[in-house]
Protein backbone atom coordinates (compact mmCIF):
# COMPACT_ATOMS: atom_id res chain seq x y z
CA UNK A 1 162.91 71.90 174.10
CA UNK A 2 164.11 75.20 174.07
CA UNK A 3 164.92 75.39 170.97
CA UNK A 4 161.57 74.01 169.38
CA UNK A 5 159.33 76.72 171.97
CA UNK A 6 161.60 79.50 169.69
CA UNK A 7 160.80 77.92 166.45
CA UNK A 8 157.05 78.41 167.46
CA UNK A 9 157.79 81.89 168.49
CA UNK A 10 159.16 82.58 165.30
CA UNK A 11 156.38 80.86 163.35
CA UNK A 12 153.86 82.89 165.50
CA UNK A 13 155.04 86.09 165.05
CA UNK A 14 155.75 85.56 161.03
CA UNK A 15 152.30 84.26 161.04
CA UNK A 16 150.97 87.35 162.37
CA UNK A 17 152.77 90.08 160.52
CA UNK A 18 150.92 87.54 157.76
CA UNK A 19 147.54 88.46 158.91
CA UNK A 20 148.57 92.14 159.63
CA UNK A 21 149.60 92.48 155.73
CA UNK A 22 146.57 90.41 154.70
CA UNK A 23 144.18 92.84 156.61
CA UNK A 24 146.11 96.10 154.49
CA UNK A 25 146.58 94.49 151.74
CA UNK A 26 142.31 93.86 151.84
CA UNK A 27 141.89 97.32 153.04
CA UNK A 28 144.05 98.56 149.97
CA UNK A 29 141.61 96.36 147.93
CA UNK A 30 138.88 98.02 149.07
CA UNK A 31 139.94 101.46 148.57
CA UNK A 32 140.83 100.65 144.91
CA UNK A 33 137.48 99.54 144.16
CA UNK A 34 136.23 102.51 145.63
CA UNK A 35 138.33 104.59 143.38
CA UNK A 36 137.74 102.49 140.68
CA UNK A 37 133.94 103.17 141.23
CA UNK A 38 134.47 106.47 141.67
CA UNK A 39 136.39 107.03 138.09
CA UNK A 40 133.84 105.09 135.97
CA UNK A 41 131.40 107.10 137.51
CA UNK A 42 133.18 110.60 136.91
CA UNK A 43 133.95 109.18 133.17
CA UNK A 44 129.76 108.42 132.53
CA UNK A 45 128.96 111.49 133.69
CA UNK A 46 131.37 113.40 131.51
CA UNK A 47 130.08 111.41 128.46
CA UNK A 48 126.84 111.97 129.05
CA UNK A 49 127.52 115.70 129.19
CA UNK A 50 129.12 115.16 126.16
CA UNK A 51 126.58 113.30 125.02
CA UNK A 52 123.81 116.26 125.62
CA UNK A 53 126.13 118.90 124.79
CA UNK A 54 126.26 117.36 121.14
CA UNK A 55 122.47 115.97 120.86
CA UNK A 56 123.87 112.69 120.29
CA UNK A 57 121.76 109.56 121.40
CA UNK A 58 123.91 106.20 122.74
CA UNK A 59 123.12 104.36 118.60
CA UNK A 60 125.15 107.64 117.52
CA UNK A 61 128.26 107.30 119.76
CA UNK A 62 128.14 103.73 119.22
CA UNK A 63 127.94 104.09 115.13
CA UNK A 64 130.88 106.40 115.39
CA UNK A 65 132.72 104.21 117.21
CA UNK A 66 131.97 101.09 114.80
CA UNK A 67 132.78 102.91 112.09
């Protein structure tokens, strides 16, 4: 009996440095989207600034682009 209570203290304690890395690992999530977020909204706002800069409308960039 002793043996199997120490198997279930193993299994509990891997189980929660499990949940312990899941929580990071979602918190780490979350701060990449925020970055993320934050990046394509620093990158619209320098094209539009570009964008205004150069009197080009959206068709213009996007007939450039096309070729």
């Amino acid at each position: 009996m002793a043996r199997k209570a120490n198997y279930e203290e193993k299994i509990n304690a891997i189980e929660a440095k499990i949940a312990k890395k899941q929580e990071e690992l979602k918190s780490l999530k979350a701060q990449l989207s925020e970055i993320k977020a934050k990046k394509a909204q620093d990158d619209y706002k320098e094209l539009t600034e570009y964008m205004q800069n150069n009197n080009l409308s959206a068709s213009d960039v996007l007939a450039s682009i096309k070729g």
